[in-house]
C-alpha atoms as a PDB file:
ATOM      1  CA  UNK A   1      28.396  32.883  22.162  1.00  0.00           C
ATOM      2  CA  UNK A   2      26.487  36.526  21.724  1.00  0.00           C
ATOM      3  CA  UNK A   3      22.836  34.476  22.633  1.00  0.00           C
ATOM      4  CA  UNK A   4      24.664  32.950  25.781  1.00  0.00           C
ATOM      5  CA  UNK A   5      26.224  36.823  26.240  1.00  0.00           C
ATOM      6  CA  UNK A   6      22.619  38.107  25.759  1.00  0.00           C
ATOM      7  CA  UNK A   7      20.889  35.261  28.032  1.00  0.00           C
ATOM      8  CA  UNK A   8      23.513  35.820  30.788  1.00  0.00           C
ATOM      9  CA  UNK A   9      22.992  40.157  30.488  1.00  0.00           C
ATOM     10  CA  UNK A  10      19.819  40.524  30.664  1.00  0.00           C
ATOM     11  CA  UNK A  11      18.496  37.905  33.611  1.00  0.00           C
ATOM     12  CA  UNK A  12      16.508  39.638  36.068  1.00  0.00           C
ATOM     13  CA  UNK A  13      19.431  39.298  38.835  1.00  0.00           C
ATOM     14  CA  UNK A  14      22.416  40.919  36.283  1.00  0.00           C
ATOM     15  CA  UNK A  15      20.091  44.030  36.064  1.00  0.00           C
ATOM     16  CA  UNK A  16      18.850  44.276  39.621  1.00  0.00           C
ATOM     17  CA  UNK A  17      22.731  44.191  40.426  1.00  0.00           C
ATOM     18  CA  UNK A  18      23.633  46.416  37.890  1.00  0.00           C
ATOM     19  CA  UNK A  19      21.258  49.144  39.139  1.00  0.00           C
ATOM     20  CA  UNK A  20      21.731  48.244  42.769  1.00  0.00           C
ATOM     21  CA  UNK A  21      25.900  49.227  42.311  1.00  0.00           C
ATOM     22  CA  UNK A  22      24.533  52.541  40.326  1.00  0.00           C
ATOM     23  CA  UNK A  23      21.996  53.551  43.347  1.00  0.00           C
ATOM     24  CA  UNK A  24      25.002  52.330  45.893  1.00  0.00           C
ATOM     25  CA  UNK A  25      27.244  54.584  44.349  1.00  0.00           C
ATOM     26  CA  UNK A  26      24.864  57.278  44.351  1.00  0.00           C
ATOM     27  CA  UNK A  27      23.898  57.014  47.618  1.00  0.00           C
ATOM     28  CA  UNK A  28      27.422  56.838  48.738  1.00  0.00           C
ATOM     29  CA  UNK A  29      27.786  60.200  47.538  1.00  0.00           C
ATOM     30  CA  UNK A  30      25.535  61.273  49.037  1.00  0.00           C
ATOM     31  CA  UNK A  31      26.515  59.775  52.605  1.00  0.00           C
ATOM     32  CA  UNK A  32      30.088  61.398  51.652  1.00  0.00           C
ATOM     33  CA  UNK A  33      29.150  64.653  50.821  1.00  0.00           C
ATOM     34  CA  UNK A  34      27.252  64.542  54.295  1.00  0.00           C
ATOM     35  CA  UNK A  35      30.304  63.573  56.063  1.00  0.00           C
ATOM     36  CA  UNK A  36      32.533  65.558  54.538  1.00  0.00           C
ATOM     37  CA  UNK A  37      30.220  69.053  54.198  1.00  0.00           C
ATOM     38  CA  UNK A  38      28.376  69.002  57.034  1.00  0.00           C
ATOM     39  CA  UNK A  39      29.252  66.366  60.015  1.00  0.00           C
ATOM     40  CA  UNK A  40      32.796  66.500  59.997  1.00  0.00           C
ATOM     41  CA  UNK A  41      32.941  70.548  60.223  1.00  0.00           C
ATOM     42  CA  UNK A  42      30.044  70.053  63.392  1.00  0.00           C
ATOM     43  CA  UNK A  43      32.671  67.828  64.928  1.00  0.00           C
ATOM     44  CA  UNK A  44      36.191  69.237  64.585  1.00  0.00           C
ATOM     45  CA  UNK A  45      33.893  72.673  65.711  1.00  0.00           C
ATOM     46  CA  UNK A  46      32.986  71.175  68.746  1.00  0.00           C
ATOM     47  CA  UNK A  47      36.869  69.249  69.163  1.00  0.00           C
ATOM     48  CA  UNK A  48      38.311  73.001  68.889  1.00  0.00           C
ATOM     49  CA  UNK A  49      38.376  73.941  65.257  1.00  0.00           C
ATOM     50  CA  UNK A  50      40.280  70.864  64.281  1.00  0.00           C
ATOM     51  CA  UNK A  51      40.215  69.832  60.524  1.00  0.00           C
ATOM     52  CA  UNK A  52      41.074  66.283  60.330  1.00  0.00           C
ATOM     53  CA  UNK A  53      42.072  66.273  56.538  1.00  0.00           C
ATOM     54  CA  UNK A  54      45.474  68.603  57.509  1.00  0.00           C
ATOM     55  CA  UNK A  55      46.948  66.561  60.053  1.00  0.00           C
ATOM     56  CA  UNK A  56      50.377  65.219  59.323  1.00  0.00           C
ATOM     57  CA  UNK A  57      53.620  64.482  60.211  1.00  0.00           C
ATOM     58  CA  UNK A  58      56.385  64.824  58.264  1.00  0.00           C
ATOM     59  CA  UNK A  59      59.420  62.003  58.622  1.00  0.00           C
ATOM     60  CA  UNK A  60      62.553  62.721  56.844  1.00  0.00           C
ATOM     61  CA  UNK A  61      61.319  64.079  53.478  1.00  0.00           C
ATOM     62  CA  UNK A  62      58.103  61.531  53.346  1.00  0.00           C
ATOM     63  CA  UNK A  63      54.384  63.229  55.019  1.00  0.00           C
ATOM     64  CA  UNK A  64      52.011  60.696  56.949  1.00  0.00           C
ATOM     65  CA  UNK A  65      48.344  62.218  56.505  1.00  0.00           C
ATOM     66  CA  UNK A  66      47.137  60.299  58.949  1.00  0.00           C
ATOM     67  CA  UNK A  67      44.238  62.878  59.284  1.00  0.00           C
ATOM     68  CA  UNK A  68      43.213  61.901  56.134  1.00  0.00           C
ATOM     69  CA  UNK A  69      42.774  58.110  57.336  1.00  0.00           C
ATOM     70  CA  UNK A  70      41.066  59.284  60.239  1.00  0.00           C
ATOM     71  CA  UNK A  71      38.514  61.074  57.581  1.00  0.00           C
ATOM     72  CA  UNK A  72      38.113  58.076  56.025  1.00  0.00           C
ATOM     73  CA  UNK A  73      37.798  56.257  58.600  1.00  0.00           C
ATOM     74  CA  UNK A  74      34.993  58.392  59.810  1.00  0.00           C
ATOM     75  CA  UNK A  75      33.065  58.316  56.194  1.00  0.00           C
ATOM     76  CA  UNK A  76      33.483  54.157  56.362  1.00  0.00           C
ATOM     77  CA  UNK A  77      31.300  54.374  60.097  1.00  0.00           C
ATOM     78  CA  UNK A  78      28.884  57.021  58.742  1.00  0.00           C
ATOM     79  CA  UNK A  79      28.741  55.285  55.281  1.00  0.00           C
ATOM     80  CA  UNK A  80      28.424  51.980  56.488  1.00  0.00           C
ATOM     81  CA  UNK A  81      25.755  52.870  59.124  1.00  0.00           C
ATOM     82  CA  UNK A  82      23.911  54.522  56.566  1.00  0.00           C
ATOM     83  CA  UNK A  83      23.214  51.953  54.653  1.00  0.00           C
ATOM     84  CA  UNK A  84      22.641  49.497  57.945  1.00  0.00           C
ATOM     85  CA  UNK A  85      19.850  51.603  58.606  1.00  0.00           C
ATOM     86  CA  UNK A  86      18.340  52.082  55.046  1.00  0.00           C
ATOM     87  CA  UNK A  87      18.354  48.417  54.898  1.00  0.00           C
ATOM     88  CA  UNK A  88      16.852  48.329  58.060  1.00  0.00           C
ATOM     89  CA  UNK A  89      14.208  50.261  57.219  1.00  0.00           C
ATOM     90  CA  UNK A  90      13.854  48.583  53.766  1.00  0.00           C
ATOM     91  CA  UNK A  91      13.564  45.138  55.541  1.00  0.00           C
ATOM     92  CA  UNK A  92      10.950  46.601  57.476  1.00  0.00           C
ATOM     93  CA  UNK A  93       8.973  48.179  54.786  1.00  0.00           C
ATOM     94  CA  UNK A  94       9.043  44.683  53.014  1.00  0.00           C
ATOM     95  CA  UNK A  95       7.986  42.316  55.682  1.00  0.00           C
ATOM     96  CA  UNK A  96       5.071  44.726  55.906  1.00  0.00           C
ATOM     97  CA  UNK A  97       3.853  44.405  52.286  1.00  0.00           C
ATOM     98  CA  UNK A  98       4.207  40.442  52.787  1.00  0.00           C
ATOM     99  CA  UNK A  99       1.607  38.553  54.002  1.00  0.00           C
ATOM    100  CA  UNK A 100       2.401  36.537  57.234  1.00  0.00           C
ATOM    101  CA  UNK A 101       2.305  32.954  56.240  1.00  0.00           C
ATOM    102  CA  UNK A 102       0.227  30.667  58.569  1.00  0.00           C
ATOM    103  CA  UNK A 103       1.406  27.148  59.906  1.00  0.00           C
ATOM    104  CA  UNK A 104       0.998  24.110  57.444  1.00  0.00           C
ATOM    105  CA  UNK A 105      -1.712  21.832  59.313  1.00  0.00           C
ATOM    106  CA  UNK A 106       0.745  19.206  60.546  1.00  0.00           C
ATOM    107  CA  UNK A 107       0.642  15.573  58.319  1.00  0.00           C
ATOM    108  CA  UNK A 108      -0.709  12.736  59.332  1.00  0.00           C
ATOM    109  CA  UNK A 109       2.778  11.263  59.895  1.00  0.00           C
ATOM    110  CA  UNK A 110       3.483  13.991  62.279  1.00  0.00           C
ATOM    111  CA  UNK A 111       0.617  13.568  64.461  1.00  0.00           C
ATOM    112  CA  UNK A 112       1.440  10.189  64.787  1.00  0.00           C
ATOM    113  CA  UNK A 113       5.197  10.725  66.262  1.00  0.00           C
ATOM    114  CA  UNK A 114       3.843  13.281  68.418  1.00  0.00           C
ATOM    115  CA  UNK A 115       1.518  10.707  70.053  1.00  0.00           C
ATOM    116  CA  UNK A 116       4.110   8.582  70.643  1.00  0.00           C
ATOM    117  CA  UNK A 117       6.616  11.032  71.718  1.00  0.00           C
ATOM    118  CA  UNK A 118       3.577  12.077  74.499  1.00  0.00           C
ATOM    119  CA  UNK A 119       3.141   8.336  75.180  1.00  0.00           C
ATOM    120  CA  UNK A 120       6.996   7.846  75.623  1.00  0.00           C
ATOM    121  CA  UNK A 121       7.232  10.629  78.286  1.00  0.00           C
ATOM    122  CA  UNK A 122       4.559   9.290  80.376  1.00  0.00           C
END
């Protein structure tokens, strides 16, 4: 069971995951820290000096912070486009590095049902 625990652990796609989740993490701190620090200030600035985070309403005894969901709401857009354009630009990046891949020479086979495809349509 440990070998089969080992085998399973260490393939290449366990440890590209596991650092994939460590970098996401990081780099949705990153993205948050951004919203949070610097975008979201710029924006309830330029709505009037509004702070989303402090917006509630109070029913009965319970408080709805529904600033607080509009905050996150914002981060998930920001976050979320983020990463849309890293992998963008990642995808990009990678097609460059990979060669383009010509057309296989068509088979024998094919040639021959083309021909009489052509001869059909005539």
């Amino acid at each position: 069971m440990w070998n089969e625990f080992k085998q399973f652990a260490l393939k290449g796609n366990v440890v590209d995951l596991a650092v994939g989740v460590i970098i996401g993490a990081a780099f949705g701190k990153v993205v948050t820290s951004l919203v949070n620090d610097m975008i979201m200030p710029l924006i309830g600035l330029l709505l009037g000096g509004i702070d989303f985070s402090g917006l509630h309403v109070k029913v009965g005894s319970a408080v709805v912070k529904y600033g607080n969901f509009i905050q996150t709401i914002a981060d998930f857009l920001i976050v979320s486009f983020s990463i849309f354009l890293f992998i963008k630009l990642f995808n990009r990046l990678r097609k460059k590095d990979e060669p383009e891949e010509e057309a296989p020479e068509p088979t024998r086979e094919e040639v021959l049902l083309e021909e009489i495809r052509d001869l059909l349509k005539k």
